[in-house]
Protein backbone atom coordinates (compact mmCIF):
# COMPACT_ATOMS: atom_id res chain seq x y z
CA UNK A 1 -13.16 -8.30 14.84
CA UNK A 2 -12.35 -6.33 11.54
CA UNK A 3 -13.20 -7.20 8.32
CA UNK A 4 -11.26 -6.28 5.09
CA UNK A 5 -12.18 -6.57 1.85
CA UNK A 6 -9.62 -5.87 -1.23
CA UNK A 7 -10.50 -5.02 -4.95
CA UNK A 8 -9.26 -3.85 -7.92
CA UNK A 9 -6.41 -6.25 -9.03
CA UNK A 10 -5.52 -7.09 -12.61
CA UNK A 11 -3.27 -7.45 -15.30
CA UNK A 12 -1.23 -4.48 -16.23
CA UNK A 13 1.67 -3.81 -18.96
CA UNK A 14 5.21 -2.48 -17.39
CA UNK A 15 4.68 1.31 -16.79
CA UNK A 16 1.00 0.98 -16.06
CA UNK A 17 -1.07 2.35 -13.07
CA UNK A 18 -3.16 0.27 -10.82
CA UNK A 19 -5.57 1.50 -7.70
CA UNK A 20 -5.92 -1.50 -5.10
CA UNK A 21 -8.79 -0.43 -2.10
CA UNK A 22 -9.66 -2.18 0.74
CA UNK A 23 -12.78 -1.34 2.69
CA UNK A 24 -12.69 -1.93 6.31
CA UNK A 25 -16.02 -3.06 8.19
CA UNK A 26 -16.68 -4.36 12.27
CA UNK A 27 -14.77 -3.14 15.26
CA UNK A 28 -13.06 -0.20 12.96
CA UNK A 29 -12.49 2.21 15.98
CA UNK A 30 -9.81 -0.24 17.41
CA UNK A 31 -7.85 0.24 13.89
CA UNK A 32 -4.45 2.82 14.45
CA UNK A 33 -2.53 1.88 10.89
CA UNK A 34 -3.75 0.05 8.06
CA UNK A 35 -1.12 -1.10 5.61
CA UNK A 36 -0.94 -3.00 1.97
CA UNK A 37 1.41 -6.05 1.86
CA UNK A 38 2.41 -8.41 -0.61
CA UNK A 39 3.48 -11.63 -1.19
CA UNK A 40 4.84 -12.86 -4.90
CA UNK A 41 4.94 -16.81 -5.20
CA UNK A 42 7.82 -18.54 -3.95
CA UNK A 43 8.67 -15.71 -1.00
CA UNK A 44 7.62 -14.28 1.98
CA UNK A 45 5.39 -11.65 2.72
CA UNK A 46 6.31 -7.96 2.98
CA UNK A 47 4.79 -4.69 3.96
CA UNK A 48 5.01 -2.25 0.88
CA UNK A 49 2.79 0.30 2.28
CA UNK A 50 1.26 1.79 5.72
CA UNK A 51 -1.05 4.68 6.83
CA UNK A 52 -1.75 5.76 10.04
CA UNK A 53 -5.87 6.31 10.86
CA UNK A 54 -5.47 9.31 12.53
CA UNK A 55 -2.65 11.55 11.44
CA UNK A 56 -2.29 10.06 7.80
CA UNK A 57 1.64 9.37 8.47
CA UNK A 58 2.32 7.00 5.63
CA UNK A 59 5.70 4.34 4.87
CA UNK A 60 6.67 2.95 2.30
CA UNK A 61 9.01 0.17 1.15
CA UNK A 62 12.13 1.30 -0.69
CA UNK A 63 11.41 -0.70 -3.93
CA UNK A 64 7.92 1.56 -4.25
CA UNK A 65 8.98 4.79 -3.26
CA UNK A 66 7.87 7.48 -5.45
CA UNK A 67 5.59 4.90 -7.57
CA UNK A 68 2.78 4.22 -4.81
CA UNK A 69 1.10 6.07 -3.38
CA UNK A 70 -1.20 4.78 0.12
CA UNK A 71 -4.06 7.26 1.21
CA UNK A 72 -7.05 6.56 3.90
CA UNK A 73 -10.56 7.64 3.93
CA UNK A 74 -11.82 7.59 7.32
CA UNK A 75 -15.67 8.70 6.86
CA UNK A 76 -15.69 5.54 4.61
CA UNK A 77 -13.18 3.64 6.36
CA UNK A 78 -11.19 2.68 3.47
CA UNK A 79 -7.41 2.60 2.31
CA UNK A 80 -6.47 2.90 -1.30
CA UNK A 81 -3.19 1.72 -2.78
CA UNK A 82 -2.03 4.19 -5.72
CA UNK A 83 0.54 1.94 -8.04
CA UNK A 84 1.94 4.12 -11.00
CA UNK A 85 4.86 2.84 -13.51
CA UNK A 86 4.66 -0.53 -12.39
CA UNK A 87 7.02 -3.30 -12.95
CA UNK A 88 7.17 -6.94 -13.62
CA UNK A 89 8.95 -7.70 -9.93
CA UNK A 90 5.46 -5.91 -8.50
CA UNK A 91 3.87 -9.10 -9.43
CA UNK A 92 2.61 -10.65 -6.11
CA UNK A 93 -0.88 -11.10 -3.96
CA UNK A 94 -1.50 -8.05 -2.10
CA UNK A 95 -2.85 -7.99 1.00
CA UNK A 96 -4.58 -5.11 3.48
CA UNK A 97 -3.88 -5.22 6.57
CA UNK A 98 -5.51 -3.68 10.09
CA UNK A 99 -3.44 -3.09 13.10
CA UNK A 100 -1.42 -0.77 15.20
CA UNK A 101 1.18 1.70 14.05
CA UNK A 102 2.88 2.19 10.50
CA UNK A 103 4.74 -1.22 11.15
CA UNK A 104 2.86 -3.17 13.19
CA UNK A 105 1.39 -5.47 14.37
CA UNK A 106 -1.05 -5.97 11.97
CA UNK A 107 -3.74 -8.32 13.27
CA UNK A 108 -6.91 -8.44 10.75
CA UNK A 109 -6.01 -9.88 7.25
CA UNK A 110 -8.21 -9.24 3.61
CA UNK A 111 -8.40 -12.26 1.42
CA UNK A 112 -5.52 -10.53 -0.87
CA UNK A 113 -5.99 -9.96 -4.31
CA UNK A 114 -3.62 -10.67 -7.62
CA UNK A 115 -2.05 -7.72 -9.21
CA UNK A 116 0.13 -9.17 -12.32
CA UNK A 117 2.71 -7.11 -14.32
CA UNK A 118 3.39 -8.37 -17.47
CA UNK A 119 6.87 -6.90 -19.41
């Protein structure tokens, strides 16, 4: 069993920066990937971001190309989501994920936490 914790969520103007991090604790030697999705109110959820634990190979989503930025930090098991000129449509919950390979499947879950973008 993994445990994820997100934090650092907020309110943000349009064009502002944001650093989400999720700190993974348990059976972390099982993790390959970890990823960052998100889910805004009314739709589905979507992976935006993914890391691989070993080799650092990273994805992204199209919509957050050249704006986010993922990165891992394996001595402290942790993933950090980079979000720089944000926008109004990255309003959503995001979520950390734990599984196996850049997409999937993802198999342990944080609680998510809000990130709003106001115009």
């Amino acid at each position: 069993q993994v445990q994820l914790v997100e934090s650092g969520g907020g309110l943000v103007q349009a064009g502002g920066s944001l650093r989400l991090s999720c700190a993974a604790s348990g059976r972390t030697f099982g993790i390959d990937a970890m990823g960052w999705f998100r889910q805004a109110p009314g739709k589905g959820r979507g992976l935006v971001a993914s890391i691989t634990w070993s080799g650092g190979l990273t994805y992204y989503a199209d919509s957050v190309k050249g704006r986010f930025t993922i990165s891992r930090d394996n001595a402290k098991s942790t993933v950090s989501l980079q979000m720089n000129s944000l926008k109004p449509e990255d309003t959503a919950t995001y979520y950390c994920a734990a599984g196996k390979g850049l997409l999937g499947p993802f198999n342990s879950w944080g609680q998510g936490t809000q990130v709003t973008v106001s115009a």
